[in-house]
N, C-alpha and C. Protein backbone atom coordinates (compact mmCIF):
# COMPACT_ATOMS: atom_id res chain seq x y z
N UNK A 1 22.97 30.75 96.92
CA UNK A 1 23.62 30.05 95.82
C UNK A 1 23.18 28.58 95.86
N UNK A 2 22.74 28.29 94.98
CA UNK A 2 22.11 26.77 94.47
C UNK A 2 23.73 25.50 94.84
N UNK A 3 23.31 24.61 95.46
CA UNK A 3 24.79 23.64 95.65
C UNK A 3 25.04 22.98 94.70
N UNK A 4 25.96 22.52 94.13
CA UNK A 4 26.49 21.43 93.11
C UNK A 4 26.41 20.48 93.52
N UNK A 5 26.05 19.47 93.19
CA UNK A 5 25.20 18.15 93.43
C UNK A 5 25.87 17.40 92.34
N UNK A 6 26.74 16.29 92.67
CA UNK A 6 27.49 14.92 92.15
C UNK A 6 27.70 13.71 92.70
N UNK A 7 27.56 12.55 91.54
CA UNK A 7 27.13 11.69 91.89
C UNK A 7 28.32 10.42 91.32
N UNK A 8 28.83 9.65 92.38
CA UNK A 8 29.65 8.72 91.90
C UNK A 8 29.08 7.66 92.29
N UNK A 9 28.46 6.23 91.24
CA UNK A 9 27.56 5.46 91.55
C UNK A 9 28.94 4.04 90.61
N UNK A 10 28.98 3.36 91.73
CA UNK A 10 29.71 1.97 91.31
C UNK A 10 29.04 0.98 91.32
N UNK A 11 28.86 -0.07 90.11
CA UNK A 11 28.03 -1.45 90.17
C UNK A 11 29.35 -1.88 90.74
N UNK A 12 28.50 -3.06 91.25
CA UNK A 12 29.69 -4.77 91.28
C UNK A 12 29.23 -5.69 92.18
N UNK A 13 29.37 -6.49 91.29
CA UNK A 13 29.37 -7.91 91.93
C UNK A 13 30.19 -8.47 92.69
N UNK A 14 29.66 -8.84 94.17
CA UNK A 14 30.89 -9.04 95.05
C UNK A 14 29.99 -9.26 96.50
N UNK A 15 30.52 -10.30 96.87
CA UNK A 15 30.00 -11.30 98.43
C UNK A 15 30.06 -10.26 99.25
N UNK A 16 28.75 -10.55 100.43
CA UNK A 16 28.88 -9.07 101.29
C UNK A 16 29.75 -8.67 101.86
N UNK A 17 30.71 -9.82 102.63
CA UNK A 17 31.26 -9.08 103.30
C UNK A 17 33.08 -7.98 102.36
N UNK A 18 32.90 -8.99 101.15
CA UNK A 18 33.83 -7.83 100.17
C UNK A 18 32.88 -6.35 100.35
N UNK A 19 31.83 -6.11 99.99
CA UNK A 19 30.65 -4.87 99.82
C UNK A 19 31.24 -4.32 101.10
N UNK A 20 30.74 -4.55 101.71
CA UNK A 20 30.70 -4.29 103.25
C UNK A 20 32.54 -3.73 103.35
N UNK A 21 33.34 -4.11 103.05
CA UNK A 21 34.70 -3.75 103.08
C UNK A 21 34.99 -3.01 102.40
N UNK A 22 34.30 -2.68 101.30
CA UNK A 22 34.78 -1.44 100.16
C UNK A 22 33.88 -0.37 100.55
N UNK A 23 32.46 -0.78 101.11
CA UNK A 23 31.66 0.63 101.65
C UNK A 23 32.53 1.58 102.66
N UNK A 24 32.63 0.86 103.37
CA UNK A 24 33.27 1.57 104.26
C UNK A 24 34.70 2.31 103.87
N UNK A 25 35.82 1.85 103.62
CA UNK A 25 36.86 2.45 103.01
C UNK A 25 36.10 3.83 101.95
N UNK A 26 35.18 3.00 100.99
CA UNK A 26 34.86 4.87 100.51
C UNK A 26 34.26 4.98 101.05
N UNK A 27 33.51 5.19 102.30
CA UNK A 27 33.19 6.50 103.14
C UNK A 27 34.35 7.03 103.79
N UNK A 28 34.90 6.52 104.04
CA UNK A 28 36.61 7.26 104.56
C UNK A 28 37.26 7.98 103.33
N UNK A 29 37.39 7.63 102.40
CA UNK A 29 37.96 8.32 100.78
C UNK A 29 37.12 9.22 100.74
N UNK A 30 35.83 9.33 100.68
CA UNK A 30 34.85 10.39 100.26
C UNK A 30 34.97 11.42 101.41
N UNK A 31 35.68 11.00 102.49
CA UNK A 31 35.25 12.16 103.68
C UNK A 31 36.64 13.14 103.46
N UNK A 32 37.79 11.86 103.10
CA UNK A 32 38.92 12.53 103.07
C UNK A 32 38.67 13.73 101.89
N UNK A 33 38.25 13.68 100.73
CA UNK A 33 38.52 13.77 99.27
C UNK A 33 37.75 15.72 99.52
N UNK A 34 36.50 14.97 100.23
CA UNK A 34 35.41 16.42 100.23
C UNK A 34 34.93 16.51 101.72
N UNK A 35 36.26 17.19 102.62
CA UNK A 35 35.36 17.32 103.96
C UNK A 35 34.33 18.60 104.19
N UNK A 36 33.79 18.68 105.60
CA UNK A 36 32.99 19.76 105.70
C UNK A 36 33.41 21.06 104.96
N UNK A 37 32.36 21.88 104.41
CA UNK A 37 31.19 21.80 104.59
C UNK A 37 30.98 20.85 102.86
N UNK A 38 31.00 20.32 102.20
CA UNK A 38 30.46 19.44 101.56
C UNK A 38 30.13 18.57 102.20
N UNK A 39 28.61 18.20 101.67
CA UNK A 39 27.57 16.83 102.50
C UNK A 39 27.55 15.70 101.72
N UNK A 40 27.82 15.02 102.27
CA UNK A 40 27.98 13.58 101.93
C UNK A 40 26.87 12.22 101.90
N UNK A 41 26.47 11.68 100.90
CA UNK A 41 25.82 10.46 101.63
C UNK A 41 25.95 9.25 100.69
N UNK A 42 25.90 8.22 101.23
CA UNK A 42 26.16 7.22 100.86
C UNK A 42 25.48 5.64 101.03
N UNK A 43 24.78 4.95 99.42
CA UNK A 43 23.75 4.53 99.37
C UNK A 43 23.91 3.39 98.68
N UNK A 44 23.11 2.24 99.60
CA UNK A 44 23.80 0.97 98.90
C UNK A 44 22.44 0.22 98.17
N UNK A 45 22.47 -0.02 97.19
CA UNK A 45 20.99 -0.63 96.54
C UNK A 45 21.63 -1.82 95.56
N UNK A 46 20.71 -2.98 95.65
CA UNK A 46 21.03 -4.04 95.28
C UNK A 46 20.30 -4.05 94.08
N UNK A 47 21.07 -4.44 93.12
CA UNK A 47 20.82 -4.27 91.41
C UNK A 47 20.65 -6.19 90.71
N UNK A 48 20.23 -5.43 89.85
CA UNK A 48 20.32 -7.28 88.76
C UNK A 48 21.25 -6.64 87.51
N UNK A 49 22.59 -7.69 87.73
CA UNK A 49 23.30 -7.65 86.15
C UNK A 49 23.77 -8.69 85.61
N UNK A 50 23.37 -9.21 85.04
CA UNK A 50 23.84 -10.58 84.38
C UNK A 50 25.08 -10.10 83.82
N UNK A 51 25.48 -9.37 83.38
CA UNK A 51 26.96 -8.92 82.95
C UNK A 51 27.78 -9.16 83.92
N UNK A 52 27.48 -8.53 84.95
CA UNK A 52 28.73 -8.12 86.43
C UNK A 52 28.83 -9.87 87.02
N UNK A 53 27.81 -10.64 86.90
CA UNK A 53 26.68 -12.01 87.83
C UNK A 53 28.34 -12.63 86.50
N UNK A 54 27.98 -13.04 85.12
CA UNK A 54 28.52 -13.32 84.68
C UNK A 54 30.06 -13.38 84.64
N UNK A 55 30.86 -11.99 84.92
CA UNK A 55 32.00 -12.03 84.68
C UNK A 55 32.54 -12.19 85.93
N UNK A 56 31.92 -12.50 86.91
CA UNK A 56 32.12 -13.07 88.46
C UNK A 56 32.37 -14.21 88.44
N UNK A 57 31.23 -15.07 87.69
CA UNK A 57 31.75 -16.18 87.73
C UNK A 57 33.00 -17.05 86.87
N UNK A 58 33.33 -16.21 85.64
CA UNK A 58 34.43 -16.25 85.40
C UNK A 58 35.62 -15.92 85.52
N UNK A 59 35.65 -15.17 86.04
CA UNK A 59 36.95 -14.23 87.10
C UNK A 59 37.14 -15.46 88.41
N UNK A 60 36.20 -15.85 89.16
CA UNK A 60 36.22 -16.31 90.19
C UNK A 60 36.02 -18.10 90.10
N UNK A 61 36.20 -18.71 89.29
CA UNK A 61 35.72 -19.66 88.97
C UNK A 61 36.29 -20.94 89.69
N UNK A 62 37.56 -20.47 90.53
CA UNK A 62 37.82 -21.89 91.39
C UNK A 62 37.29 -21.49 92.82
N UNK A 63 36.50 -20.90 93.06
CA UNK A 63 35.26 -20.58 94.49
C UNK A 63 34.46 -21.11 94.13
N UNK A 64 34.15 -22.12 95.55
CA UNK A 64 33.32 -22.85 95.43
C UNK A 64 31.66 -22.20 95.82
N UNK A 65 31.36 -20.85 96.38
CA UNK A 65 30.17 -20.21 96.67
C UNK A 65 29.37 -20.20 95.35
N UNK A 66 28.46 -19.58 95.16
CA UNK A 66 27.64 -19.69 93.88
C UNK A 66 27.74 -17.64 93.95
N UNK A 67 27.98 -17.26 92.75
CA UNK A 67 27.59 -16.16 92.24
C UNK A 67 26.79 -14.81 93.43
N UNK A 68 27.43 -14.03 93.94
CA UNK A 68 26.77 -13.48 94.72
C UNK A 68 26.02 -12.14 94.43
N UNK A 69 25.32 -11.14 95.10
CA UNK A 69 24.27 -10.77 94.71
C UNK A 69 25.60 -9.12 93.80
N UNK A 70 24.90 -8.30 93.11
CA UNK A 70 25.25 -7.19 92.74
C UNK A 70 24.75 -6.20 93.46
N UNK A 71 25.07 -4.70 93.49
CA UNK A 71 25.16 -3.73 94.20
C UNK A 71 25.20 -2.82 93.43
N UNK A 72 24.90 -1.65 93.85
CA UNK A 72 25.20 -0.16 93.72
C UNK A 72 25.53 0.38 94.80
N UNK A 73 26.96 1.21 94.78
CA UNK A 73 27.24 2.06 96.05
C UNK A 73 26.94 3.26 95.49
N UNK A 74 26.48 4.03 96.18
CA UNK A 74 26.08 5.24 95.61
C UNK A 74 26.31 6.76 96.33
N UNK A 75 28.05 7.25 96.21
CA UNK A 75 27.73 8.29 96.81
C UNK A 75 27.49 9.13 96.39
N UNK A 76 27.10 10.44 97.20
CA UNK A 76 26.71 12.21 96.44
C UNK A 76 27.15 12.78 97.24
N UNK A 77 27.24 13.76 96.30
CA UNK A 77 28.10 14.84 97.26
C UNK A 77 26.85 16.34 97.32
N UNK A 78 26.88 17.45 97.79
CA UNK A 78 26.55 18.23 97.53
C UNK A 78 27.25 19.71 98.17
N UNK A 79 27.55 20.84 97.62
CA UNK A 79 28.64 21.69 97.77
C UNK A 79 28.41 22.83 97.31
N UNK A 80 28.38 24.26 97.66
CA UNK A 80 28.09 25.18 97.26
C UNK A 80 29.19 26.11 97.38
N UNK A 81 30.35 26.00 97.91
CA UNK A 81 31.78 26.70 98.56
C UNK A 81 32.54 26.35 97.09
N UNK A 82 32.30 25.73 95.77
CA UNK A 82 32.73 25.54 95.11
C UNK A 82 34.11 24.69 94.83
N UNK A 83 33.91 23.67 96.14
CA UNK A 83 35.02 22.59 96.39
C UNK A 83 35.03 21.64 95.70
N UNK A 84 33.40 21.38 95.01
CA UNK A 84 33.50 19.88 94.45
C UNK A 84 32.88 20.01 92.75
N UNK A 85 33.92 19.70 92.30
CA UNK A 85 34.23 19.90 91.01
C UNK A 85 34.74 18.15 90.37
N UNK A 86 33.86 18.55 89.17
CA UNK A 86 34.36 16.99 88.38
C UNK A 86 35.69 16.64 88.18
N UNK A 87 36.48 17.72 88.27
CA UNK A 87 38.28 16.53 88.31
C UNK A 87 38.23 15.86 89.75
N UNK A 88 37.68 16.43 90.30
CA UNK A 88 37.77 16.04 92.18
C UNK A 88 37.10 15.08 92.07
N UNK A 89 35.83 14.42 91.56
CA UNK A 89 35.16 13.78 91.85
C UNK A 89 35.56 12.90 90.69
N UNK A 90 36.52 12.94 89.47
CA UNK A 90 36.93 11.74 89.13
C UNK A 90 38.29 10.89 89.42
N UNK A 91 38.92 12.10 90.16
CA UNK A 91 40.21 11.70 90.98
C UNK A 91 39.85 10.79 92.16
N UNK A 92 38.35 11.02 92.78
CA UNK A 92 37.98 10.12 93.66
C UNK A 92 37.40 8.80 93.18
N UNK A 93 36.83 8.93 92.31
CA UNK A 93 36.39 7.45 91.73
C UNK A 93 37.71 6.57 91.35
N UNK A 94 38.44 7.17 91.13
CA UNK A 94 39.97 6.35 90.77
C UNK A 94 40.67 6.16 92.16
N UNK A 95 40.43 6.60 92.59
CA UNK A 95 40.96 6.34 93.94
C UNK A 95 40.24 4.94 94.49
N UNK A 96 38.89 5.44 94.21
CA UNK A 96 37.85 4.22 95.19
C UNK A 96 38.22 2.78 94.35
N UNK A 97 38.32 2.94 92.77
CA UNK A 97 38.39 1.72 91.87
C UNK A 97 39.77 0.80 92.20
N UNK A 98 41.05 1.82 92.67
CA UNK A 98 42.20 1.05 92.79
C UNK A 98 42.42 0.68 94.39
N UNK A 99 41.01 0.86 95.15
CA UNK A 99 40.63 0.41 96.62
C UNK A 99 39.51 -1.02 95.97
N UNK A 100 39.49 -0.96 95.41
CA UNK A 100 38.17 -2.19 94.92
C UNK A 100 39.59 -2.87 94.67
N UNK A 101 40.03 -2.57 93.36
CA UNK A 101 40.49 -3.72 92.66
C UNK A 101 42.58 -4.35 93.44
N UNK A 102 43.02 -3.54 94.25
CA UNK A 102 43.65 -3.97 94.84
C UNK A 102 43.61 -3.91 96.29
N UNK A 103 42.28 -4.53 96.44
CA UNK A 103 41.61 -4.54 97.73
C UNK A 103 42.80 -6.56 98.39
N UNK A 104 43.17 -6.52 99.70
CA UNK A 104 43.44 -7.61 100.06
C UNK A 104 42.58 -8.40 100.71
N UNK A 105 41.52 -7.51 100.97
CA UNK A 105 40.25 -8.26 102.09
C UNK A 105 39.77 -9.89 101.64
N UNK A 106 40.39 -10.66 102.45
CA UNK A 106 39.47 -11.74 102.56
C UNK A 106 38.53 -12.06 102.78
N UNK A 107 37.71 -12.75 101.39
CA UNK A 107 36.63 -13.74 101.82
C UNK A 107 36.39 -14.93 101.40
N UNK A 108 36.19 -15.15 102.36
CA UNK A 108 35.84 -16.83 102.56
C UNK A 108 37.51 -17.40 102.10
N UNK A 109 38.16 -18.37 101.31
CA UNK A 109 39.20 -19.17 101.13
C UNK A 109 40.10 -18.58 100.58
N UNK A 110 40.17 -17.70 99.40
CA UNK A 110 40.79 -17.01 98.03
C UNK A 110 40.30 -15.63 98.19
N UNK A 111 41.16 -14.99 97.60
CA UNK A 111 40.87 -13.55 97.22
C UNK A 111 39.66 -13.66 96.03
N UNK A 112 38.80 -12.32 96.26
CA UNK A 112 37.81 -12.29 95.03
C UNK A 112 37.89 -11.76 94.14
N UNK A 113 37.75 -11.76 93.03
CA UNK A 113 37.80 -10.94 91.97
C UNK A 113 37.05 -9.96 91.91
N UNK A 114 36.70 -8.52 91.84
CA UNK A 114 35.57 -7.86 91.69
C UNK A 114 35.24 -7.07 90.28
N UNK A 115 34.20 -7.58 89.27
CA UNK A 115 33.93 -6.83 88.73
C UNK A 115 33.19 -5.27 88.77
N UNK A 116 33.30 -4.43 88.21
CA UNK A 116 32.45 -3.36 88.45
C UNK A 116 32.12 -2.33 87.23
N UNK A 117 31.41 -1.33 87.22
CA UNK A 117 30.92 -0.74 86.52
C UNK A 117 31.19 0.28 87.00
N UNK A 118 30.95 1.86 86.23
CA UNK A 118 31.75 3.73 87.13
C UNK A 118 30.30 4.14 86.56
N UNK A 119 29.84 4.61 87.04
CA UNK A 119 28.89 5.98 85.90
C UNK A 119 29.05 7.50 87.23
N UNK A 120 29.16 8.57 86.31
CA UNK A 120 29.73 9.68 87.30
C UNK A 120 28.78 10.57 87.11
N UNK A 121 28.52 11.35 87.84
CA UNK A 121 27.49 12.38 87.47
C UNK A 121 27.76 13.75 87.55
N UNK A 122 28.61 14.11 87.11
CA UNK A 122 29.07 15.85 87.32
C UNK A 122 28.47 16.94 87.17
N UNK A 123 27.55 17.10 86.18
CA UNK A 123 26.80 17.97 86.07
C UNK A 123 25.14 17.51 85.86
N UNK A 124 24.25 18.13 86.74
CA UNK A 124 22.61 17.86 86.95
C UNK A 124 21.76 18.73 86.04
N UNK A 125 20.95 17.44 85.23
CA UNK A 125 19.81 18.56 84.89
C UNK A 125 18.67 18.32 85.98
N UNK A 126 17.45 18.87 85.48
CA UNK A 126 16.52 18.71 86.87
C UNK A 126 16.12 17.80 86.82
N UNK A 127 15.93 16.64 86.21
CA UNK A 127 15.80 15.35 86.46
C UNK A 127 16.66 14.48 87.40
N UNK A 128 17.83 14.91 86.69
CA UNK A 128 19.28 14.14 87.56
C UNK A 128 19.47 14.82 88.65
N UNK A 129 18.90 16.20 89.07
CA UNK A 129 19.39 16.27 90.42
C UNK A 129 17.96 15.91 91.45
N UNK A 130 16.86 15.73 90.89
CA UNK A 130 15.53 14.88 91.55
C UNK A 130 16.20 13.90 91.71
N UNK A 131 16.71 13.12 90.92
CA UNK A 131 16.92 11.44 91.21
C UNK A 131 18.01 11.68 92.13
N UNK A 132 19.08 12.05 92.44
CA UNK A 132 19.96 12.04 93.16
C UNK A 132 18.82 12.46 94.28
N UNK A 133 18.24 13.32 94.64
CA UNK A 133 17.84 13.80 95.97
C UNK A 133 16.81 12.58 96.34
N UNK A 134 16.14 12.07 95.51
CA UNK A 134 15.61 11.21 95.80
C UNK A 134 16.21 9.95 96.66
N UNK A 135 17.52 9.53 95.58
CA UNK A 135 17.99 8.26 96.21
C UNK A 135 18.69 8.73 97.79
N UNK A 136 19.22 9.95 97.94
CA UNK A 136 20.01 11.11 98.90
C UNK A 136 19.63 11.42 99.56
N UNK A 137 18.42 11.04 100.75
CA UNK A 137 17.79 12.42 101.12
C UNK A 137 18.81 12.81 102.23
N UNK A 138 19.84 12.29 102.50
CA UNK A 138 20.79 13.15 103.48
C UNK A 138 21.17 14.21 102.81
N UNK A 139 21.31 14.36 102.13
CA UNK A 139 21.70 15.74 101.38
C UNK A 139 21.00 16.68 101.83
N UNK A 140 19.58 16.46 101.65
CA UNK A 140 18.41 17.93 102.28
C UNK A 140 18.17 18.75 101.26
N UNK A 141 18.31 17.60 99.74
CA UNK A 141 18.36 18.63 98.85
C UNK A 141 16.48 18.93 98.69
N UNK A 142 16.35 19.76 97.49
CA UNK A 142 14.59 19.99 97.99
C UNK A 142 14.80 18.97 96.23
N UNK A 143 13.36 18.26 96.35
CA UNK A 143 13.29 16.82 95.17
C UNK A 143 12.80 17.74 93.92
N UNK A 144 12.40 19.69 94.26
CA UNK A 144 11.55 20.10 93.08
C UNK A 144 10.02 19.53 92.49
N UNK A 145 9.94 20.63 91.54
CA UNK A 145 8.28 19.84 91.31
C UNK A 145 8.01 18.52 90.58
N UNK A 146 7.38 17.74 90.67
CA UNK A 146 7.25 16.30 89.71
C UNK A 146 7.21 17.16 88.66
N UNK A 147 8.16 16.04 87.72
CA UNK A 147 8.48 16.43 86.00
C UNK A 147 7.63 15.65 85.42
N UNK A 148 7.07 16.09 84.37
CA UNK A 148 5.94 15.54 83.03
C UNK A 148 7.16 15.23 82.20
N UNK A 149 7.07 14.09 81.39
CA UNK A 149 7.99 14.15 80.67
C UNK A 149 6.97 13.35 79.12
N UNK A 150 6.90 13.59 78.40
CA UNK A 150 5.76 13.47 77.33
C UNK A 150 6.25 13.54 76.13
């Protein structure tokens, strides 16, 4: 049986060591949400958004730091026991968002504001589940043949 392969990918703008404090908490949410045997991995890639860059600095505007870098956390899941299903995996993104946004973690002087962005991925075509295995390779998913796309 082929695994179900989903993808919960969060932008935001936010000083490392905020990043660094929300990674971790969702890897604890994600382990809780989908334990063994669903495989887990979790992937942090640094993005450009003048949107997220922007509403940072207005959200945050009596910090004196300058604008810090943006992110993508990126977890996936993959599951073939038929555990991980898109209400599950949007019950977890709401979970992770009200861990972002009523996060107490200090940094630096003031609490931060964090903007962010959700995009969810519940169901794969073979493109979307290449790119997930790609960014994933903990998963062990196989990447399939290169797609022509024309």
């Amino acid at each position: 049986m082929k695994a179900v392969v989903m993808e919960c990918r969060i932008r935001v703008c936010a000083s490392r060591a905020r990043r660094d404090a929300f990674v971790e908490a969702a890897i604890e949410q994600a382990a809780e949400a989908f334990p063994h045997p669903t495989m887990r991995s979790c992937v942090v890639e640094e993005k450009a958004s003048r949107m997220l860059a922007r509403q940072w600095t207005q959200a945050n505007s009596s910090r004196e730091e300058p604008c810090p870098s943006t992110y993508d956390i990126c977890l996936a899941f993959a599951d073939s026991s038929g555990r991980l299903t898109a209400a599950r995996l949007e019950s977890l993104s709401r979970d992770l968002l009200r861990t972002l946004d009523s996060s107490t973690h200090q940094s630096m002087s003031a609490e931060e504001t964090i903007p962010w962005i959700l995009t969810l991925v519940s169901s794969t075509d073979r493109r979307g589940r290449r790119d997930i295995a790609l960014r994933h390779p903990a998963l062990g998913l196989s990447t399939l043949a290169p797609m022509v796309v024309g």
